[in-house]
PDB file of N, CA and C in Angstrom:
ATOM      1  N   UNK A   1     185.217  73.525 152.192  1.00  0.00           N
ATOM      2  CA  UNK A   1     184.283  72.599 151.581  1.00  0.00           C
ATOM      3  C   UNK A   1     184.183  72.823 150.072  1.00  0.00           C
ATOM      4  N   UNK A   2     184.579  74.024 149.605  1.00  0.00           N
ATOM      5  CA  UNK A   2     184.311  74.625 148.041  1.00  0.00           C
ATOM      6  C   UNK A   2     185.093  73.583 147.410  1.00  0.00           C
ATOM      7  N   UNK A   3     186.721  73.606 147.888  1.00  0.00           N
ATOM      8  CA  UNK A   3     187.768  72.666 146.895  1.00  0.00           C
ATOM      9  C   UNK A   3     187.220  71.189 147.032  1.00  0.00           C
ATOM     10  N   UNK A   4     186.647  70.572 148.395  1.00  0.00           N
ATOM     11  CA  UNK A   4     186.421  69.262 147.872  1.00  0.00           C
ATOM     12  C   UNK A   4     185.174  69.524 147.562  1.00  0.00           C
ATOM     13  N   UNK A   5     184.705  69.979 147.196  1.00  0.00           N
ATOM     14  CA  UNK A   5     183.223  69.610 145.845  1.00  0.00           C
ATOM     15  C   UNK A   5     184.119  69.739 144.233  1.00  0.00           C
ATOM     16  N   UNK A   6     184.826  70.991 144.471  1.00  0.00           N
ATOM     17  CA  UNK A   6     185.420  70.752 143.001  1.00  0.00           C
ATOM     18  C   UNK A   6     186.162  70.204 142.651  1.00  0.00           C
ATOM     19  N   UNK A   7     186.854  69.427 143.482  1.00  0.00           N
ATOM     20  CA  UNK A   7     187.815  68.662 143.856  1.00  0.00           C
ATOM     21  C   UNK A   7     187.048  66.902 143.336  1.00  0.00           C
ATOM     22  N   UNK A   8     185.861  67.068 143.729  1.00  0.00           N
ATOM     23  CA  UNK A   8     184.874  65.676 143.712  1.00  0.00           C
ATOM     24  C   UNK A   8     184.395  65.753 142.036  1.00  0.00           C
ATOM     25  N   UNK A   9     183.889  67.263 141.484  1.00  0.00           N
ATOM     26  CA  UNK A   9     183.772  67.564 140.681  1.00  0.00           C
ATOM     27  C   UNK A   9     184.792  67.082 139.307  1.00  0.00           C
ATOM     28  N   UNK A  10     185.927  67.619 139.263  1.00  0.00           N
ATOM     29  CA  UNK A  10     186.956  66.859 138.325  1.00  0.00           C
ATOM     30  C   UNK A  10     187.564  65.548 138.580  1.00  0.00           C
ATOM     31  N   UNK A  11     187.203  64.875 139.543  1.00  0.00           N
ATOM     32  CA  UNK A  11     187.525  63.036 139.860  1.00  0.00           C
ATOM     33  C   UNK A  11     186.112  62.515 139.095  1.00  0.00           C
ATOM     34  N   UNK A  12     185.069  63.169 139.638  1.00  0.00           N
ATOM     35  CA  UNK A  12     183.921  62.611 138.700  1.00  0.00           C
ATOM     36  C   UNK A  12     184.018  62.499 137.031  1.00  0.00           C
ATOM     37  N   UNK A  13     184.344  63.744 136.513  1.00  0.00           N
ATOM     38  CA  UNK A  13     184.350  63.657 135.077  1.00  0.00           C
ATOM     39  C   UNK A  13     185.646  62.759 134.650  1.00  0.00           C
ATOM     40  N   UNK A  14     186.953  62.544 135.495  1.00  0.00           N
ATOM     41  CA  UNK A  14     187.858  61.737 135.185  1.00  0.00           C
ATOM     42  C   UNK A  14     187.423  60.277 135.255  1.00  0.00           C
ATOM     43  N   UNK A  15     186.557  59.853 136.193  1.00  0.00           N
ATOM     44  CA  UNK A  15     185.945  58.408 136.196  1.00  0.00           C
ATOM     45  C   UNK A  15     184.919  58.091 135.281  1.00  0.00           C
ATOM     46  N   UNK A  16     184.365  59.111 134.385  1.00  0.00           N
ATOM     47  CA  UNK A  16     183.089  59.177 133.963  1.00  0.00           C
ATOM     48  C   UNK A  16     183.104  58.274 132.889  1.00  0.00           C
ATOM     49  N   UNK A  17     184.714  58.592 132.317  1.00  0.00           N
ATOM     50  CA  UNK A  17     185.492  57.799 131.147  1.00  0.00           C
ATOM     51  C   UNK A  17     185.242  56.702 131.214  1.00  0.00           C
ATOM     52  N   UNK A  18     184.713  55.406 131.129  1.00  0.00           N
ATOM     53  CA  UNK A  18     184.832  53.906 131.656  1.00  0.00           C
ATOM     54  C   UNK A  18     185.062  53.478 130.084  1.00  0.00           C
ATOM     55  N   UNK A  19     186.382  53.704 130.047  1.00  0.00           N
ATOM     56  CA  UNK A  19     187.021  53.135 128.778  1.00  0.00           C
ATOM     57  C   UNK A  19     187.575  51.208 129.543  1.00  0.00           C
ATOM     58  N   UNK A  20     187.367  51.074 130.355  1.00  0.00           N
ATOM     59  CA  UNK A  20     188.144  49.637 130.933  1.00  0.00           C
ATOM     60  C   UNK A  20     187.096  48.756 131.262  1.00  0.00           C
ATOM     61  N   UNK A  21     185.454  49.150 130.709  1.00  0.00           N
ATOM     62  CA  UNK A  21     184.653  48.479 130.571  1.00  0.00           C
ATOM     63  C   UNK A  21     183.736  48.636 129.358  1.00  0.00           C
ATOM     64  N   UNK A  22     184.344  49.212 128.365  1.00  0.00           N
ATOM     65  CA  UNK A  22     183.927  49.866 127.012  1.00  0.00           C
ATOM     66  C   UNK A  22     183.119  48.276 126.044  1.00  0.00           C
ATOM     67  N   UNK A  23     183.940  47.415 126.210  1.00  0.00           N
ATOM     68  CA  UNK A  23     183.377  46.152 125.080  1.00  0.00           C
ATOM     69  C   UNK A  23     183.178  44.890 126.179  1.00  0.00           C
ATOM     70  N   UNK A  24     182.957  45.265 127.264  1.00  0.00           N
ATOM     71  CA  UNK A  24     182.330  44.190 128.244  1.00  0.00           C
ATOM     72  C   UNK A  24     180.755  43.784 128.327  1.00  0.00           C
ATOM     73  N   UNK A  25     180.611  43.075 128.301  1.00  0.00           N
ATOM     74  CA  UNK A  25     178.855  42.647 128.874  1.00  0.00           C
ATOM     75  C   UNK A  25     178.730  42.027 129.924  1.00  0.00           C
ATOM     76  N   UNK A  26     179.318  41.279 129.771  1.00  0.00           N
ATOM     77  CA  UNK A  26     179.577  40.163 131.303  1.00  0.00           C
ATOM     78  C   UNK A  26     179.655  40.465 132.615  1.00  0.00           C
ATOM     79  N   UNK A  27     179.881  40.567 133.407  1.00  0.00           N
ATOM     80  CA  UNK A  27     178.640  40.272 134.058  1.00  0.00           C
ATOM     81  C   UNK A  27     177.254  41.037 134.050  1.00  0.00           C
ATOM     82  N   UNK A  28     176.324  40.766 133.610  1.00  0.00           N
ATOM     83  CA  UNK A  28     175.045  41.271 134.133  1.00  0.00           C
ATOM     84  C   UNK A  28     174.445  41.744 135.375  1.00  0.00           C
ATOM     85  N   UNK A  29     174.424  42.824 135.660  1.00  0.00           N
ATOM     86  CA  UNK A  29     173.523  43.589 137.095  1.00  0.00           C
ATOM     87  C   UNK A  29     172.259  43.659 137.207  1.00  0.00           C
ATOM     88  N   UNK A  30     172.275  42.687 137.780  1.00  0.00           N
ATOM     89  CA  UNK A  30     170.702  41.952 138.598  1.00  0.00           C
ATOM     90  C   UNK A  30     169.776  41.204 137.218  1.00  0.00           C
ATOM     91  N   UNK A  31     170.728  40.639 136.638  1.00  0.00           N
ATOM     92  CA  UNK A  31     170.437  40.334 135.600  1.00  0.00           C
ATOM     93  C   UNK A  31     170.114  40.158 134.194  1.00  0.00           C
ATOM     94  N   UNK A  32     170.443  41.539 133.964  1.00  0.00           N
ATOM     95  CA  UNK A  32     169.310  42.126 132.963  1.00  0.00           C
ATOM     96  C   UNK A  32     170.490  43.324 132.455  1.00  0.00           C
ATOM     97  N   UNK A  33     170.965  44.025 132.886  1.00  0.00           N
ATOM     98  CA  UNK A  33     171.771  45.399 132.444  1.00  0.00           C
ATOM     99  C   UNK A  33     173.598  44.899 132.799  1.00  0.00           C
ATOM    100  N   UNK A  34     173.797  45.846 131.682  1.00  0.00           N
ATOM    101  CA  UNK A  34     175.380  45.075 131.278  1.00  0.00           C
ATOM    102  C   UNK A  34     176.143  46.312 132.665  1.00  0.00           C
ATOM    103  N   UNK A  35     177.246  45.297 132.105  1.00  0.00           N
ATOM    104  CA  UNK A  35     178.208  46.774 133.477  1.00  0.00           C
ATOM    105  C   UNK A  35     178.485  47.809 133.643  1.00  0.00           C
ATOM    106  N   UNK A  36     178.643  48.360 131.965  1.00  0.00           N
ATOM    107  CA  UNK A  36     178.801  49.734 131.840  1.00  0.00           C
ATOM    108  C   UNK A  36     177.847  50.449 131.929  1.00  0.00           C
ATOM    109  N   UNK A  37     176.949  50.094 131.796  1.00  0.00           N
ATOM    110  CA  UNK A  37     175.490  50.539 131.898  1.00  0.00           C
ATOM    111  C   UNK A  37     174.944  51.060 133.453  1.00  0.00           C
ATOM    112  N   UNK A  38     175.380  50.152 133.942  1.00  0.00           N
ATOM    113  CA  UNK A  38     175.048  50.128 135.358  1.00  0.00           C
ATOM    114  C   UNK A  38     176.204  51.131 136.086  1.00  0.00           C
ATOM    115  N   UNK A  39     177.581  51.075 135.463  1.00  0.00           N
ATOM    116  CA  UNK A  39     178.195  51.937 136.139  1.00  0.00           C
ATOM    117  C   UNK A  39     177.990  53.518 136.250  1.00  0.00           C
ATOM    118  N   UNK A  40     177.749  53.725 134.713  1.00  0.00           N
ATOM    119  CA  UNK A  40     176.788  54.604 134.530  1.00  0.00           C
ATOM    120  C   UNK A  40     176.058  55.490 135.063  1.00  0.00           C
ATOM    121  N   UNK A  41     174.472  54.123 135.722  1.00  0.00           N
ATOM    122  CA  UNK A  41     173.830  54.642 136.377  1.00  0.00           C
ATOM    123  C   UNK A  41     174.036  54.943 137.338  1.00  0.00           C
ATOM    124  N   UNK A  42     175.305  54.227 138.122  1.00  0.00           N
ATOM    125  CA  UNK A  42     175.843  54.863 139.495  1.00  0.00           C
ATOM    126  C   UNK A  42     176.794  56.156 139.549  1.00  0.00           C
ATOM    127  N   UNK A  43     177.296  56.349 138.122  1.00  0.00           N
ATOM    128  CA  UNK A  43     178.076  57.358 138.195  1.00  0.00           C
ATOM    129  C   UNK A  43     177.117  59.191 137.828  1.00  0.00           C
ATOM    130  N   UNK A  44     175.741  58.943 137.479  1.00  0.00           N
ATOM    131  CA  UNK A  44     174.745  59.944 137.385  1.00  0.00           C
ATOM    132  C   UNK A  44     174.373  60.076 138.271  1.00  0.00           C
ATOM    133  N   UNK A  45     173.823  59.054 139.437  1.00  0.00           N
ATOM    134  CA  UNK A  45     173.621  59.120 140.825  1.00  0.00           C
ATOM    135  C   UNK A  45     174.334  60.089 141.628  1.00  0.00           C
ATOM    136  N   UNK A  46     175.769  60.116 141.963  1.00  0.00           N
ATOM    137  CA  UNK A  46     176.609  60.122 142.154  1.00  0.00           C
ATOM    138  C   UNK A  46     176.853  62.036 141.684  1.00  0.00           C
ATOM    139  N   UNK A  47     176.773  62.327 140.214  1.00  0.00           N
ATOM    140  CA  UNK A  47     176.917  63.111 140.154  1.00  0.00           C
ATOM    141  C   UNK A  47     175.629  64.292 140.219  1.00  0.00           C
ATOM    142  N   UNK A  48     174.423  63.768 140.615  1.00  0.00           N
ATOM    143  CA  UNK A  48     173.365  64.151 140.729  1.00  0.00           C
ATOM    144  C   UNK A  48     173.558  64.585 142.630  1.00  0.00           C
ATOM    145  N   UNK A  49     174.083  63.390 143.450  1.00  0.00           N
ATOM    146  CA  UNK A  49     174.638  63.936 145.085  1.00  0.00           C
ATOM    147  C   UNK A  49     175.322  65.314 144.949  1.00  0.00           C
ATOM    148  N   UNK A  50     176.484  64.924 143.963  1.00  0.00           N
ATOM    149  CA  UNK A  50     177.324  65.761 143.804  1.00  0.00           C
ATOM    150  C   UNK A  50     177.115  66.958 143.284  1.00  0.00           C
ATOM    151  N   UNK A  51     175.889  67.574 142.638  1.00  0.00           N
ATOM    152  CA  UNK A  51     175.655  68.855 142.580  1.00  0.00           C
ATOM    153  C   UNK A  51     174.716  69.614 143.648  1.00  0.00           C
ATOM    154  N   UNK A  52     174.006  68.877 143.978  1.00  0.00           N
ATOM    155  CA  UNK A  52     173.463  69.056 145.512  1.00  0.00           C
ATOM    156  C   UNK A  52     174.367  69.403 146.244  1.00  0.00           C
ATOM    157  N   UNK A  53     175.429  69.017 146.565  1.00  0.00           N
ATOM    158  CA  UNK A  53     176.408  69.583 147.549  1.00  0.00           C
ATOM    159  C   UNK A  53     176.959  70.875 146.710  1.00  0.00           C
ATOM    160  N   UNK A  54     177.424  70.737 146.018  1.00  0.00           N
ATOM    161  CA  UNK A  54     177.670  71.899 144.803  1.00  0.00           C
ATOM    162  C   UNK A  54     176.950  73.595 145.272  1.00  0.00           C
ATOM    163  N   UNK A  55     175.732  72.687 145.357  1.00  0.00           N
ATOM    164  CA  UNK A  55     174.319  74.175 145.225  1.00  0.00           C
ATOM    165  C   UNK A  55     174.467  74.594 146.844  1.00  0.00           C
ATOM    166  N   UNK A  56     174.231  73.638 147.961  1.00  0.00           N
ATOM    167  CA  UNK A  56     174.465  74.012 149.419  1.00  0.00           C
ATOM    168  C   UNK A  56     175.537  74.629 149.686  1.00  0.00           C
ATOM    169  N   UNK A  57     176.945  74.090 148.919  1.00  0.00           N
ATOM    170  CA  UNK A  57     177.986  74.749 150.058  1.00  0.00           C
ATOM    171  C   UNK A  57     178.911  75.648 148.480  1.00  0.00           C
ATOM    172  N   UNK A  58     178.340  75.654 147.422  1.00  0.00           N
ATOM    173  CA  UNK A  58     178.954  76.491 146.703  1.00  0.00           C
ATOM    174  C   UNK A  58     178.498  77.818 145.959  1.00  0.00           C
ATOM    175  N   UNK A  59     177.378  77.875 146.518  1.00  0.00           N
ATOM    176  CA  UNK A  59     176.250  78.803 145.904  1.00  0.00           C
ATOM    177  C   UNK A  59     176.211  80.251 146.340  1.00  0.00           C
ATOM    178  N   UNK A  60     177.012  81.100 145.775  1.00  0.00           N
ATOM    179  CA  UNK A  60     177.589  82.474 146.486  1.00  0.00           C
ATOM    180  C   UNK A  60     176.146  83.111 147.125  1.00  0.00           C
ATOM    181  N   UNK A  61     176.306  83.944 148.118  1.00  0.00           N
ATOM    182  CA  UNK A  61     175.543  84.659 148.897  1.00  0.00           C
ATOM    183  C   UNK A  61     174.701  85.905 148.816  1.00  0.00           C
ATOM    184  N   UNK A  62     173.461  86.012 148.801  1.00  0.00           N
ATOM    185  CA  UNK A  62     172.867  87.030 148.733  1.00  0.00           C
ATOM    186  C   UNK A  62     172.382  87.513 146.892  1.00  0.00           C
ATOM    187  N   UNK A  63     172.446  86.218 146.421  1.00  0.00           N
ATOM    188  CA  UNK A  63     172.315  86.542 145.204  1.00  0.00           C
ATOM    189  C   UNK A  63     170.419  86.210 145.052  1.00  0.00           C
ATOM    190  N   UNK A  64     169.991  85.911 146.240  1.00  0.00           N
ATOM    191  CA  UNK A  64     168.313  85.533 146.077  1.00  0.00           C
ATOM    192  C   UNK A  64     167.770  86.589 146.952  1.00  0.00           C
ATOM    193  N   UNK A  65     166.929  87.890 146.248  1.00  0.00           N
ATOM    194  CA  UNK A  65     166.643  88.619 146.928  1.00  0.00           C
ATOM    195  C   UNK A  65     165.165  89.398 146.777  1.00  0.00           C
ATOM    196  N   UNK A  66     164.674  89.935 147.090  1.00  0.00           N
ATOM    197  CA  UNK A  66     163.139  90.180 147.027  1.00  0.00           C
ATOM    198  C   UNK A  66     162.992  90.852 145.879  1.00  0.00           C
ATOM    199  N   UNK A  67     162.641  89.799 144.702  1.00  0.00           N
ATOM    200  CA  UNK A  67     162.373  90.756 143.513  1.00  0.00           C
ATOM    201  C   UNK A  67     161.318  91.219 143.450  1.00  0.00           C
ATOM    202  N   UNK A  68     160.170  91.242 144.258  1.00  0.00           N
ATOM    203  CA  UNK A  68     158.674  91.967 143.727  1.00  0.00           C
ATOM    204  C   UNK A  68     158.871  93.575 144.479  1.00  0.00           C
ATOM    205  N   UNK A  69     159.860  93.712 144.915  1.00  0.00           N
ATOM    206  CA  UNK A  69     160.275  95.136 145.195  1.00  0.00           C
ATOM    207  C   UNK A  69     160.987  95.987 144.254  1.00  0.00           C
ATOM    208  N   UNK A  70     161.596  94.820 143.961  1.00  0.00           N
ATOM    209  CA  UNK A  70     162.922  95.962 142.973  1.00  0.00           C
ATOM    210  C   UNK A  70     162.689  95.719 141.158  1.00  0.00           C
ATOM    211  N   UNK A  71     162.479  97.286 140.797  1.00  0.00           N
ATOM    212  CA  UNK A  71     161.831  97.365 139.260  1.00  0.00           C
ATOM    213  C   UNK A  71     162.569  96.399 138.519  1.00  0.00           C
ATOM    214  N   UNK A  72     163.968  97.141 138.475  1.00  0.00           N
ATOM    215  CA  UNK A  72     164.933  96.196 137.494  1.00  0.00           C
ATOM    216  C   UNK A  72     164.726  94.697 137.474  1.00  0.00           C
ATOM    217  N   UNK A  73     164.078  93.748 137.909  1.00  0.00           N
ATOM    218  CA  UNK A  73     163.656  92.646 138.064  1.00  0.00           C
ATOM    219  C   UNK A  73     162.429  92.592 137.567  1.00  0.00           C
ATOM    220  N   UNK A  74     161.724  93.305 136.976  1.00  0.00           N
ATOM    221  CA  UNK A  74     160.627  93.183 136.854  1.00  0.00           C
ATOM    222  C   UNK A  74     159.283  93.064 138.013  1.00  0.00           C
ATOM    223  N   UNK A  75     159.489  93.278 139.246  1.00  0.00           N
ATOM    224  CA  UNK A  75     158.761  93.624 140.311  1.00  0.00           C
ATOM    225  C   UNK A  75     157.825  94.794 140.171  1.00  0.00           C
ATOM    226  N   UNK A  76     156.711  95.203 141.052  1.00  0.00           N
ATOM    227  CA  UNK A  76     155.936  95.996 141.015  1.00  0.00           C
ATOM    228  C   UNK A  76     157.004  96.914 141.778  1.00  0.00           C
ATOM    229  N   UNK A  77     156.458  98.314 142.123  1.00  0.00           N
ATOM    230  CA  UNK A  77     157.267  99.526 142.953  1.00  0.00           C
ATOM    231  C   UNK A  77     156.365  99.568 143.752  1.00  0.00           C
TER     232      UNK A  77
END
């Protein structure tokens, strides 16, 4: 699952580019917001899913651990 998140990870920043809608306006989304704009907002969406999965299935182990025990953390003894 690690490679396709990072895998999803560098297709995202390769699409992020929307150079092939750079001087478009036309059509309008839902009326009001141009295309790139809107693609945009689907492509933050998108990469906002995409770090969520990131944090669940890429988030190494045992790195969250009872700091009010242990000094070096600033915990009581």
């Amino acid at each position: 699952m690690k490679k396709l998140v990072y895998a999803m990870i560098v297709m995202l920043a390769l699409v992020h580019q929307d150079f092939w809608w750079w001087d478009r306006i036309d059509p309008l989304v839902f009326g009001f917001i141009p295309l790139g704009l809107a693609y945009q907002a689907g492509v933050s969406i998108v990469a906002a899913i995409l770090w969520a999965m990131a944090v669940k299935y890429c988030w190494p182990e045992g790195l969250e651990g009872d700091t009010a025990s242990n000094p070096a953390n600033g915990g009581d003894v």
